[in-house]
C-alpha atoms as a PDB file:
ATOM      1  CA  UNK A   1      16.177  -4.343  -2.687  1.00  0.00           C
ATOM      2  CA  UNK A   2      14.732  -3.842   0.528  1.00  0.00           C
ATOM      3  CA  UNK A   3      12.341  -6.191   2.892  1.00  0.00           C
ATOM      4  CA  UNK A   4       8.795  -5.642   3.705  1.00  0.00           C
ATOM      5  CA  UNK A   5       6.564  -7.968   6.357  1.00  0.00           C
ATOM      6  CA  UNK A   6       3.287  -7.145   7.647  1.00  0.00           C
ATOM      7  CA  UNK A   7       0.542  -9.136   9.637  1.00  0.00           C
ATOM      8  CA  UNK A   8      -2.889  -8.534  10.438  1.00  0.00           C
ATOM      9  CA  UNK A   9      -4.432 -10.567  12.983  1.00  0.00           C
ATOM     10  CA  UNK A  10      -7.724 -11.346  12.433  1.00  0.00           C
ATOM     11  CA  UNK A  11      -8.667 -13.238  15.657  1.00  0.00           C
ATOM     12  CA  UNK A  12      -7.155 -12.123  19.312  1.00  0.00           C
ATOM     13  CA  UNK A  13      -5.724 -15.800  20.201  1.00  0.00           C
ATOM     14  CA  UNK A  14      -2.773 -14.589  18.354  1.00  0.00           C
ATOM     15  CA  UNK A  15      -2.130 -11.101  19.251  1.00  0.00           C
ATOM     16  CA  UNK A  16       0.465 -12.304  22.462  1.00  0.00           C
ATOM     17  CA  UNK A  17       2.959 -13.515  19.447  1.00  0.00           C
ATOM     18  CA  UNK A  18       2.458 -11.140  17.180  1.00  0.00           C
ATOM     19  CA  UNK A  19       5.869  -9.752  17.989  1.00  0.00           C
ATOM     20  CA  UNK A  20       7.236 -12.562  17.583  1.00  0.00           C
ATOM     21  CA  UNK A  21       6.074 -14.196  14.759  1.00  0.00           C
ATOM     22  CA  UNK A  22       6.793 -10.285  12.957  1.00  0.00           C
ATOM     23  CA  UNK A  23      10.727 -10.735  14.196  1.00  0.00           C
ATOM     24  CA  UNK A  24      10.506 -13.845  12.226  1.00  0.00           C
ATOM     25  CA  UNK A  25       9.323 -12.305   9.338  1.00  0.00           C
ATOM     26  CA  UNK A  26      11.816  -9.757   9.441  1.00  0.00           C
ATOM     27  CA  UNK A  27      15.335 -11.646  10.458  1.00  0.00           C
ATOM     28  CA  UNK A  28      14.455 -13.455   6.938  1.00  0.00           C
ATOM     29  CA  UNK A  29      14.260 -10.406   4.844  1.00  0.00           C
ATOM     30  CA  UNK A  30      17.945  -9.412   6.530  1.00  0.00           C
ATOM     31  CA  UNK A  31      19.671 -10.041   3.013  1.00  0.00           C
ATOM     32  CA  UNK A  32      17.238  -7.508   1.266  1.00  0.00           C
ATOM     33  CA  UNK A  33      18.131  -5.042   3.657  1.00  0.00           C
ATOM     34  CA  UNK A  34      20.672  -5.102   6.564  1.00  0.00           C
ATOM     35  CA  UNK A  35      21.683  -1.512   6.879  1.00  0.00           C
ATOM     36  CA  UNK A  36      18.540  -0.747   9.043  1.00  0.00           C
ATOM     37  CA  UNK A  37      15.792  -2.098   9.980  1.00  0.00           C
ATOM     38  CA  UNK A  38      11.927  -0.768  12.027  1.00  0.00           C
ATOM     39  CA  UNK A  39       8.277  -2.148  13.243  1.00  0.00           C
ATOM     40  CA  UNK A  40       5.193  -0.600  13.337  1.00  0.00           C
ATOM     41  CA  UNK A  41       3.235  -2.112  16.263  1.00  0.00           C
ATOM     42  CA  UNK A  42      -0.737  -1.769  16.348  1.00  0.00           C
ATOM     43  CA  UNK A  43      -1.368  -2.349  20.498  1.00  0.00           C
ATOM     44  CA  UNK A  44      -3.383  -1.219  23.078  1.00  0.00           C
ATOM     45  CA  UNK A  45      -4.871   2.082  22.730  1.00  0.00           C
ATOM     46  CA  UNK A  46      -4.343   4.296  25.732  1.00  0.00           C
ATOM     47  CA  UNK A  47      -6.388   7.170  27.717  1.00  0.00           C
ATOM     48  CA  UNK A  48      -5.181   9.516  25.800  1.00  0.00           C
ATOM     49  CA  UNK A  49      -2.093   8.864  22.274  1.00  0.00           C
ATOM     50  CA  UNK A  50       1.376   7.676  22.347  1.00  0.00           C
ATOM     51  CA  UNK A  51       4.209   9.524  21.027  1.00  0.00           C
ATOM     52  CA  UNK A  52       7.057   7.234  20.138  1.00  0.00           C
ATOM     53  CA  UNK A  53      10.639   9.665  20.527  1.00  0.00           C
ATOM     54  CA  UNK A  54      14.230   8.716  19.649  1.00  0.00           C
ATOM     55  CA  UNK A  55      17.319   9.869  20.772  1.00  0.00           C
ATOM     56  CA  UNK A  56      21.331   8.820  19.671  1.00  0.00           C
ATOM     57  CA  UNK A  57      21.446  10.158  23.683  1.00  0.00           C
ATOM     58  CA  UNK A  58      19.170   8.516  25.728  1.00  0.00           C
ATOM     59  CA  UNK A  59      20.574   8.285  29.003  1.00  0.00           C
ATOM     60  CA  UNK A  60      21.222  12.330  28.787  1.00  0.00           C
ATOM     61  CA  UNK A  61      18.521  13.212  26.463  1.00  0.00           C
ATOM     62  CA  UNK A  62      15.593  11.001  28.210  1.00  0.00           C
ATOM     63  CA  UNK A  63      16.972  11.719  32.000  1.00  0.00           C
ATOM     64  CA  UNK A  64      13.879  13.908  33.406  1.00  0.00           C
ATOM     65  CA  UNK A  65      11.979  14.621  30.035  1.00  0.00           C
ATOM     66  CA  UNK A  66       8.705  13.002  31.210  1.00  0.00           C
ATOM     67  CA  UNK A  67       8.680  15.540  34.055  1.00  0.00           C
ATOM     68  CA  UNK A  68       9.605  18.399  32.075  1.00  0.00           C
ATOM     69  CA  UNK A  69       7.041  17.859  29.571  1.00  0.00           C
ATOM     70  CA  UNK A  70       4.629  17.022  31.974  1.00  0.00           C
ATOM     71  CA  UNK A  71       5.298  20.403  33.836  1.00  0.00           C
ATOM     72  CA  UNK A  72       5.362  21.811  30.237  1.00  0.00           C
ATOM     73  CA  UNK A  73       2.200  20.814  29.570  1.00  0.00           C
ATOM     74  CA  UNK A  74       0.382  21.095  32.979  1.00  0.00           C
ATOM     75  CA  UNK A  75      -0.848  17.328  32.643  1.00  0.00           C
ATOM     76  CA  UNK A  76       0.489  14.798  33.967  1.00  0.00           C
ATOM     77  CA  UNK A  77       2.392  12.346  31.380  1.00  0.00           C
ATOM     78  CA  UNK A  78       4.309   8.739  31.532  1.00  0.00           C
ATOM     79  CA  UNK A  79       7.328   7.603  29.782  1.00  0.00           C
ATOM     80  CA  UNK A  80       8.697   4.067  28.818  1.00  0.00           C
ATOM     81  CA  UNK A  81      11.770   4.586  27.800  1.00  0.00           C
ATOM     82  CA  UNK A  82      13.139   1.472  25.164  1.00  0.00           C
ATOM     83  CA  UNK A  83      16.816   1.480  24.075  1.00  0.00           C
ATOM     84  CA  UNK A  84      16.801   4.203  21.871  1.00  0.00           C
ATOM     85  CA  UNK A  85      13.110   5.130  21.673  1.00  0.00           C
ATOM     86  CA  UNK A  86      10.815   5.998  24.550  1.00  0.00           C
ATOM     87  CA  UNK A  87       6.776   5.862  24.304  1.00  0.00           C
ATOM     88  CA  UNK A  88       4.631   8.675  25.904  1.00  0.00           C
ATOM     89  CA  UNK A  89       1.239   8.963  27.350  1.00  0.00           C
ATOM     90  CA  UNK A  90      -0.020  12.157  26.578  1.00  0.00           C
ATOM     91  CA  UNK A  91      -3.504  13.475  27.356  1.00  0.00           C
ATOM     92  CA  UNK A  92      -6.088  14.160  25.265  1.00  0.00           C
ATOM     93  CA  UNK A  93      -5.902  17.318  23.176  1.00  0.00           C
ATOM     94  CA  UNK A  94      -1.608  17.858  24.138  1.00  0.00           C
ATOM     95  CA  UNK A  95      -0.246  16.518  20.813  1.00  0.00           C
ATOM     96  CA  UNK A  96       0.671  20.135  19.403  1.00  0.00           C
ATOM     97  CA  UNK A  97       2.287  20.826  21.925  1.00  0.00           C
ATOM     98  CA  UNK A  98       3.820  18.268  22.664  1.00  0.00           C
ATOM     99  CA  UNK A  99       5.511  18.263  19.436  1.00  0.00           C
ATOM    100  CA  UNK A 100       6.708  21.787  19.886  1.00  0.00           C
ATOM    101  CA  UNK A 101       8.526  20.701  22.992  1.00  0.00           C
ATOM    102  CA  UNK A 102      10.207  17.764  21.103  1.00  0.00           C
ATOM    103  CA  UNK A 103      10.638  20.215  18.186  1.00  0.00           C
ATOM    104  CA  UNK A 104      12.740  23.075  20.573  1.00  0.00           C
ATOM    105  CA  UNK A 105      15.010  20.183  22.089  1.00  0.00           C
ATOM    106  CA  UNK A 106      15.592  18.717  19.167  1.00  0.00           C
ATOM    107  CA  UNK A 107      14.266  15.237  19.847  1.00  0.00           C
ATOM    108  CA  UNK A 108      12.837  13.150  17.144  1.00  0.00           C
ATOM    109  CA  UNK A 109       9.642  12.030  17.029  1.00  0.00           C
ATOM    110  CA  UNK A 110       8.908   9.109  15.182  1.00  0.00           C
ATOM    111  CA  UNK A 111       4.808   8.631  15.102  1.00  0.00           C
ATOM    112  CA  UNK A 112       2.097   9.203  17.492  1.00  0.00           C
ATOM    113  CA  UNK A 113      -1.218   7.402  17.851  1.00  0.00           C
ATOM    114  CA  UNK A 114      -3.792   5.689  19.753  1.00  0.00           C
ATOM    115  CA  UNK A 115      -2.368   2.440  19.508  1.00  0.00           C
ATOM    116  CA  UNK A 116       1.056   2.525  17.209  1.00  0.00           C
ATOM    117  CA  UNK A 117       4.345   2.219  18.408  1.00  0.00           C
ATOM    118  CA  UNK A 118       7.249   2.947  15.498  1.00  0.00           C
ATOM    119  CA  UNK A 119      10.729   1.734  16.673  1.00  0.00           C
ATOM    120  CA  UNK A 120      13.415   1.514  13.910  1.00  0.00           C
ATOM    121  CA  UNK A 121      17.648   2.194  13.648  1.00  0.00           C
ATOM    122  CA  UNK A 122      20.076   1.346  12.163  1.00  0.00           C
ATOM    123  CA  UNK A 123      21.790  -2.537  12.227  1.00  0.00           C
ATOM    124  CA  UNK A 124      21.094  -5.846  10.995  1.00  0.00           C
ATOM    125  CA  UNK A 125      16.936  -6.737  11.899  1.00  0.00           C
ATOM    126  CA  UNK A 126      18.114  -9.315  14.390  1.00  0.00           C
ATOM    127  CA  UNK A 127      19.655  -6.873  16.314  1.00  0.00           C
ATOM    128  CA  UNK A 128      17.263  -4.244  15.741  1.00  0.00           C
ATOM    129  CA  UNK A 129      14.631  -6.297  16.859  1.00  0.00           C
ATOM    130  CA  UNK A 130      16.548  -7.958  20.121  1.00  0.00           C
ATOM    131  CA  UNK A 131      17.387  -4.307  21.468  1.00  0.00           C
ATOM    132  CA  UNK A 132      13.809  -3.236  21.031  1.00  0.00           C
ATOM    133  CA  UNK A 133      12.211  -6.593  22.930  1.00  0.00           C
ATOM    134  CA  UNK A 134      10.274  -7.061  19.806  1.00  0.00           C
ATOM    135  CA  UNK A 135       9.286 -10.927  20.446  1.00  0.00           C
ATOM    136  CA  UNK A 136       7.220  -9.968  23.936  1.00  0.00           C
ATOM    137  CA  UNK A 137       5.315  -6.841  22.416  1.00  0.00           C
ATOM    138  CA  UNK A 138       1.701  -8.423  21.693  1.00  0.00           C
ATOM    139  CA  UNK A 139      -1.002  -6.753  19.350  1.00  0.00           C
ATOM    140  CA  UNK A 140      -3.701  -6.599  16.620  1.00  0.00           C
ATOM    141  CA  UNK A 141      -1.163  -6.212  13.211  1.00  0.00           C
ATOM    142  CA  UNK A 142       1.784  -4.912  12.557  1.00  0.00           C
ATOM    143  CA  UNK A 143       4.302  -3.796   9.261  1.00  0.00           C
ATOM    144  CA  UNK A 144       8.209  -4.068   9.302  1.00  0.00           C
ATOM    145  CA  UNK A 145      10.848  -2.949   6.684  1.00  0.00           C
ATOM    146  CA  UNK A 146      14.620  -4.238   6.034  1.00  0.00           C
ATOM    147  CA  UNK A 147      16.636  -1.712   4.437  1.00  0.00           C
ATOM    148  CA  UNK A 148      19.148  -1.865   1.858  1.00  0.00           C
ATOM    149  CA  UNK A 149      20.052   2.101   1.461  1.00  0.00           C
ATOM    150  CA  UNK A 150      19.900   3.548  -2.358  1.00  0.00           C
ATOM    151  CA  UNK A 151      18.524   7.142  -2.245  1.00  0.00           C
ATOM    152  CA  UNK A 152      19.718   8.195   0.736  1.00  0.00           C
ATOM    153  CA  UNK A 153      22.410   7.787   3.309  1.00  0.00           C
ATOM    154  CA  UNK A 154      22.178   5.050   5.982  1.00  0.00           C
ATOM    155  CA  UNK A 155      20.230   6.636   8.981  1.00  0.00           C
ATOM    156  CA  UNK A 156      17.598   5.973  11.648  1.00  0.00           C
ATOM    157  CA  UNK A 157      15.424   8.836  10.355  1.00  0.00           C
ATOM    158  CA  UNK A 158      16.486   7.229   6.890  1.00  0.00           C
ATOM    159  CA  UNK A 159      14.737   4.010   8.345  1.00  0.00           C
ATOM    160  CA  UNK A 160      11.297   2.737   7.389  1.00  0.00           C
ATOM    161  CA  UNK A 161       8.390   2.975   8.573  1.00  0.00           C
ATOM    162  CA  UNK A 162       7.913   6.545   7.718  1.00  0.00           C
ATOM    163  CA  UNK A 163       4.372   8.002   9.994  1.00  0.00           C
ATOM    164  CA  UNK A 164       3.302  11.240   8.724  1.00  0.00           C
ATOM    165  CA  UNK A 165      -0.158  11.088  10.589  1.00  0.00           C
ATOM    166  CA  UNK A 166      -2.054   9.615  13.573  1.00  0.00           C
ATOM    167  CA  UNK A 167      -1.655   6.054  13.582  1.00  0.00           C
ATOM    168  CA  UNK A 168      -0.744   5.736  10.202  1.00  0.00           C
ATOM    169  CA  UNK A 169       2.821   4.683   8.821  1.00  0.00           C
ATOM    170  CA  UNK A 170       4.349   3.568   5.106  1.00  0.00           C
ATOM    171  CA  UNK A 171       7.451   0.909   4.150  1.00  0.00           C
ATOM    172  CA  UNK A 172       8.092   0.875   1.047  1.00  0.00           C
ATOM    173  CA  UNK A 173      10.271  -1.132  -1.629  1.00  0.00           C
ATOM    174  CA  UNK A 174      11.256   0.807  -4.869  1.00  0.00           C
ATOM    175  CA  UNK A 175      12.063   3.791  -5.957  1.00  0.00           C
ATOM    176  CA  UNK A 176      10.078   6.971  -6.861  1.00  0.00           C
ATOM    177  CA  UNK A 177      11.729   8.641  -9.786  1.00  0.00           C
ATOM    178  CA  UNK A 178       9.475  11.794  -9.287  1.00  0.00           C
ATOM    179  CA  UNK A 179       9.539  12.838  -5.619  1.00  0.00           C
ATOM    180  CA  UNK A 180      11.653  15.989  -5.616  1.00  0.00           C
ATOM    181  CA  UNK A 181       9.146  17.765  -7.340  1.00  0.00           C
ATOM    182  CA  UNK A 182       6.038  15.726  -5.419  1.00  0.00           C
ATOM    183  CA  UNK A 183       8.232  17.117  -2.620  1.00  0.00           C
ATOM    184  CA  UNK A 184       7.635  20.555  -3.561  1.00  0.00           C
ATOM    185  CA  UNK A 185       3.814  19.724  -4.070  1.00  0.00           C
ATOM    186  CA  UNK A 186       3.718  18.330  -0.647  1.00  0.00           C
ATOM    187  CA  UNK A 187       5.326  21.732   0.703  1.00  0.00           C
ATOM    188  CA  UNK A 188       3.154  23.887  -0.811  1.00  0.00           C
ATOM    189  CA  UNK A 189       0.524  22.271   0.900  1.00  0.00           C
ATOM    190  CA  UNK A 190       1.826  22.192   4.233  1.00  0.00           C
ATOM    191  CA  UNK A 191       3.355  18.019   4.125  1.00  0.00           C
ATOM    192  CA  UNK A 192       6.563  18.589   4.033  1.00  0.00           C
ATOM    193  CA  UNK A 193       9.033  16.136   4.448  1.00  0.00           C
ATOM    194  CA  UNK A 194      11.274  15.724   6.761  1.00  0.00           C
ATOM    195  CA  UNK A 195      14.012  13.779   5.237  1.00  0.00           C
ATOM    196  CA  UNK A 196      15.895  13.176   1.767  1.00  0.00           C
ATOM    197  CA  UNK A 197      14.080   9.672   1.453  1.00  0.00           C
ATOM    198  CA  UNK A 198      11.534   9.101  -1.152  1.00  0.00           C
ATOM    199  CA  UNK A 199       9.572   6.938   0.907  1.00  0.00           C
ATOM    200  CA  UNK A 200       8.680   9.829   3.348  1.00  0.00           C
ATOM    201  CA  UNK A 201       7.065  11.940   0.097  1.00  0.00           C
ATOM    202  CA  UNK A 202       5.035   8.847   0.070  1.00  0.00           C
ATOM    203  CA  UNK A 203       3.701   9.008   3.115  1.00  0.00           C
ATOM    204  CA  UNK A 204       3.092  12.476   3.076  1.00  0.00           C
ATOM    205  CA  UNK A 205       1.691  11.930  -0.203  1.00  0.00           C
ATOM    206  CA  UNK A 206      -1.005  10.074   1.623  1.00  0.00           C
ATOM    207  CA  UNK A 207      -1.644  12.140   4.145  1.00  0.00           C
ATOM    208  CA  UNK A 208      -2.147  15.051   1.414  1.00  0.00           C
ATOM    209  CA  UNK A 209      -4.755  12.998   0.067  1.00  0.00           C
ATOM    210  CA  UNK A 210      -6.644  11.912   3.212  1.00  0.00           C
ATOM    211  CA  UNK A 211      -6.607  15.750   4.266  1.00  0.00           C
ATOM    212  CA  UNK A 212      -8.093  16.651   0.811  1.00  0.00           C
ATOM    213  CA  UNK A 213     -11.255  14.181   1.804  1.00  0.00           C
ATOM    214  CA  UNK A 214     -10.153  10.934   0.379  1.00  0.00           C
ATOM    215  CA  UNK A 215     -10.349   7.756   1.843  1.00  0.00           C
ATOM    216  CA  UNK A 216      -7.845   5.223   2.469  1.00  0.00           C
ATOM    217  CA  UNK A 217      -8.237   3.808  -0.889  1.00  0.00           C
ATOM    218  CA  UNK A 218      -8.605   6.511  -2.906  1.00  0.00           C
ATOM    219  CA  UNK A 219      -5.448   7.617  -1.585  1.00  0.00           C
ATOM    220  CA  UNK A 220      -3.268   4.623  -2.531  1.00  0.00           C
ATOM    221  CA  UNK A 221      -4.737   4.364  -6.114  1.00  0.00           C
ATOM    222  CA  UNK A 222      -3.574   7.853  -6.060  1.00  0.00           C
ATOM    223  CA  UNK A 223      -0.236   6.806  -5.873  1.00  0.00           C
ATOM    224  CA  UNK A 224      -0.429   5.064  -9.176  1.00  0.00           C
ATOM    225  CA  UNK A 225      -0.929   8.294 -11.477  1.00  0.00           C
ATOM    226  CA  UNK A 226       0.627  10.555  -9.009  1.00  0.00           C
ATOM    227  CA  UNK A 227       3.881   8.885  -8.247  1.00  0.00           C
ATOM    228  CA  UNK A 228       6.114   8.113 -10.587  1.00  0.00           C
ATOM    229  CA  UNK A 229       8.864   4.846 -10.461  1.00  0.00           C
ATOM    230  CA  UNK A 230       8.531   1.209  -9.160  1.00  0.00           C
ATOM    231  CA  UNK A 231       6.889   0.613  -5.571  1.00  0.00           C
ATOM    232  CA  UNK A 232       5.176  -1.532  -3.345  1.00  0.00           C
ATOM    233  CA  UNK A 233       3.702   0.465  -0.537  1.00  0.00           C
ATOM    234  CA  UNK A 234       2.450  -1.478   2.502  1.00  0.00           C
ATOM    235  CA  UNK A 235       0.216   0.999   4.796  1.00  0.00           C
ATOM    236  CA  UNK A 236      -0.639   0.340   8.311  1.00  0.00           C
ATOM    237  CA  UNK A 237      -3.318   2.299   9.847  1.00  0.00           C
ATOM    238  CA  UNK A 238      -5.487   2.052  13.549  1.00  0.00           C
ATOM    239  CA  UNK A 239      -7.594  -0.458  12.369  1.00  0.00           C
ATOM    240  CA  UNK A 240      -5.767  -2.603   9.730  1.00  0.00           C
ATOM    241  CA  UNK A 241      -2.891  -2.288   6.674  1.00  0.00           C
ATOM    242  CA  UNK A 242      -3.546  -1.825   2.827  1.00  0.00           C
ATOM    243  CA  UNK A 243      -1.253  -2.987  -0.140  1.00  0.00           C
ATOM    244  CA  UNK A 244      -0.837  -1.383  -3.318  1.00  0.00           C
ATOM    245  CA  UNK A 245       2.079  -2.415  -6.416  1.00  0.00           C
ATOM    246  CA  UNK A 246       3.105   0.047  -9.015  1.00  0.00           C
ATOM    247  CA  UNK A 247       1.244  -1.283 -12.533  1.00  0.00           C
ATOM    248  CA  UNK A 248       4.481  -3.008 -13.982  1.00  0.00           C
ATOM    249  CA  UNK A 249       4.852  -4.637 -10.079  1.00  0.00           C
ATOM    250  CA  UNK A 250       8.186  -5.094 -10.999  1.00  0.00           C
ATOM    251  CA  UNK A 251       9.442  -5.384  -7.305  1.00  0.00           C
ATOM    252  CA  UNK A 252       8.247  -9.000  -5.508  1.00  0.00           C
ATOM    253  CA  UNK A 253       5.464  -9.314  -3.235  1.00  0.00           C
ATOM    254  CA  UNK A 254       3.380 -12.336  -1.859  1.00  0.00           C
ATOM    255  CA  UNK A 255       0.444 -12.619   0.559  1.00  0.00           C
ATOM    256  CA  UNK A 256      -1.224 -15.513   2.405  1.00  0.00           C
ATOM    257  CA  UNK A 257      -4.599 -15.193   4.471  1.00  0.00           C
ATOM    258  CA  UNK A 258      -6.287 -17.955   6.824  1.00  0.00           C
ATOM    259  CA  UNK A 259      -9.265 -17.631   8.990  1.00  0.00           C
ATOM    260  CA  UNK A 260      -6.376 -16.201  11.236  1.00  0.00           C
ATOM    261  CA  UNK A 261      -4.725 -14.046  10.154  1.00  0.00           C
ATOM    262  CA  UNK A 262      -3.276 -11.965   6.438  1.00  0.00           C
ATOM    263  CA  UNK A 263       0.405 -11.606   6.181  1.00  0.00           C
ATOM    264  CA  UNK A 264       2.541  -9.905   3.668  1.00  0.00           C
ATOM    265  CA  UNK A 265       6.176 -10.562   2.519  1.00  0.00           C
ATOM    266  CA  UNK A 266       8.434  -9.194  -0.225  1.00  0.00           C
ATOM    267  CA  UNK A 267       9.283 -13.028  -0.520  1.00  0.00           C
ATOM    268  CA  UNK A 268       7.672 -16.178   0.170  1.00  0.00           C
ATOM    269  CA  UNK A 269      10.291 -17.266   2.579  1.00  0.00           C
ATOM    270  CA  UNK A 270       9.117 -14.686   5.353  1.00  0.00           C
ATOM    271  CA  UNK A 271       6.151 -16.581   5.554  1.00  0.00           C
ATOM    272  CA  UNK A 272       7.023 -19.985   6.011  1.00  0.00           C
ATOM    273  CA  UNK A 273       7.148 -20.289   9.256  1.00  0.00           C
ATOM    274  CA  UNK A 274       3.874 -18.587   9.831  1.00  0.00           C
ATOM    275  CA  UNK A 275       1.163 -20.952  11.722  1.00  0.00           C
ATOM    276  CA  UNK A 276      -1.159 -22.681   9.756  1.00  0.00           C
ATOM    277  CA  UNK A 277       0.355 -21.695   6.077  1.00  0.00           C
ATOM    278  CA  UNK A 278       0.552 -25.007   4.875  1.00  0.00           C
ATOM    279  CA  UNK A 279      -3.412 -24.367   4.470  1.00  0.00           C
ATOM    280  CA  UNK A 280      -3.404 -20.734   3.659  1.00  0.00           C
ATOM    281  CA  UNK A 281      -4.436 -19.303   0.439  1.00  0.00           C
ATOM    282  CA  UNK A 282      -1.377 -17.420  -1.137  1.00  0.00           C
ATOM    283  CA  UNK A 283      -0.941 -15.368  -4.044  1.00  0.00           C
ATOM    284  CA  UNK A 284       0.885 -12.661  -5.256  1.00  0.00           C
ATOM    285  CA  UNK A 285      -1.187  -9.458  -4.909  1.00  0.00           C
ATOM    286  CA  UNK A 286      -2.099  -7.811  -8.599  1.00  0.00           C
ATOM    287  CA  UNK A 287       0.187  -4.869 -10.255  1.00  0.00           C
ATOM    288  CA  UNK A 288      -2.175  -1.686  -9.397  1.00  0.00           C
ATOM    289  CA  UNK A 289      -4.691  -3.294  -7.192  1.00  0.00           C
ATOM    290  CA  UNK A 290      -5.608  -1.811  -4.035  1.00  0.00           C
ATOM    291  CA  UNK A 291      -5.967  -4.627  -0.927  1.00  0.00           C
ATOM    292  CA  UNK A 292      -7.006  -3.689   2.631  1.00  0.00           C
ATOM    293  CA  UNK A 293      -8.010  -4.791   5.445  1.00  0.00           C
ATOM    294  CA  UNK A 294      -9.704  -3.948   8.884  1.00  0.00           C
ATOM    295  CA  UNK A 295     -10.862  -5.225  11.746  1.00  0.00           C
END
């Protein structure tokens, strides 16, 4: 099963709701997935990146850590700390080693970037989303994932979006019949995932590619003779998202653009509510097509 949404703004006027109209989207893909649920959020770009963290501890595990890493580092850093997650400002040029700090206490980090913010755990979207303040956060686009669990046990690194590079993150609906050996690819060539869920070989998959020299595009028609099984990928990067379907497309997608916006939905019913769809052109995006936009 599982639920994808995504929206890309194409005008500002919308970017204060684009939280909101995204927790839409995703409280009506809760029956496709209500084991877990995550958002990528495209914002603001800083001075410097934003790590996004996540701890099953954070009143222990957060207590002081902007301080410590700041003294770590020899910069000064902030920290927002939100329910489970906290975002950090990190200057220019600190990312490495900022990840080796996270990496020695054991804290997880769940993307980094100039502008995206990943927050996902486990629970039904509506809650995910209320505990996260997901209907005030405002931006450019965004993707979001309901989880029904089949590969892999039911955990927030077992959550979707999966980021494997700088402001770039993958949700997925499927099922890769291939990826413990593209796993063993991956590690061989230093993308290694981090969990047991096929949709992180995916994104690491990707991120194989782009380092190689290809493009965004190149990469996802990659995934059609590389990976193996039935998929819809949904891709957000810095400046926009890209869609790609398996060539049997088996699994349901639809899209809808105005002069507004583009939004994505594994059914048509997450986009219903959206403003000005009664005018929209919608279709339902070809098997093994690549689609992408940017702003």
């Amino acid at each position: 099963m599982c639920g994808i949404v995504g929206l890309f703004l194409k005008k500002d006027d919308l970017r204060p709701r684009l939280g909101d109209l995204l927790s839409d989207m995703l409280i009506t893909m809760t029956d496709r997935g209500p084991d877990s649920a995550g958002i990528a959020i495209y914002g603001d770009s800083g001075a410097g990146l934003k790590m996004t963290i996540q701890s099953d501890t954070p009143d222990t595990t957060f207590a002081g850590l902007g301080d410590d890493l700041a003294a770590a580092l020899g910069r000064p850093v902030s920290m927002r700390v939100v329910d489970t997650h906290a975002v950090l400002s990190l200057p220019e040029g600190s990312e490495a080693a900022a990840q080796a700090f996270m990496a020695a206490r054991g804290i997880r980090v769940m993307g980094t970037g100039e502008s995206m913010e990943i927050y996902k755990e486990i629970g039904l979207p509506k809650d995910v989303a209320a505990r996260f303040g997901l209907r005030s956060m405002g931006g450019s686009h965004g993707i979001g994932h309901t989880r029904m669990a089949t590969e892999s046990a039911v955990t927030t690194l077992g959550a979707h979006p999966f980021s494997t590079d700088t402001d770039q993150c993958l949700v997925h609906n499927g099922s890769l019949s291939n990826h413990n050996a593209m796993r063993r690819v991956l590690t061989r060539k230093g993308f290694a995932p981090k969990t047991e869920n096929d949709t992180e070989v995916a994104a690491c998959y990707i991120s194989s590619r782009l380092a190689e020299g290809a493009n965004l595009g190149e990469a996802l028609e990659g995934t059609l003779t590389d990976l193996d099984g039935f998929f819809t990928f949904v891709v957000g990067t810095r400046d926009g998202f890209g869609v790609v379907r398996d060539p049997v497309a088996c699994k349901p997608a639809v899209m809808a653009e105005t002069e507004d916006y583009v939004a994505f939905g594994s059914e048509y019913r997450a986009l219903a509510n959206l403003p000005g769809i009664e005018t929209a052109r919608v279709w339902e995006p070809e098997p093994a097509t690549v689609y992408f936009w940017e702003r």
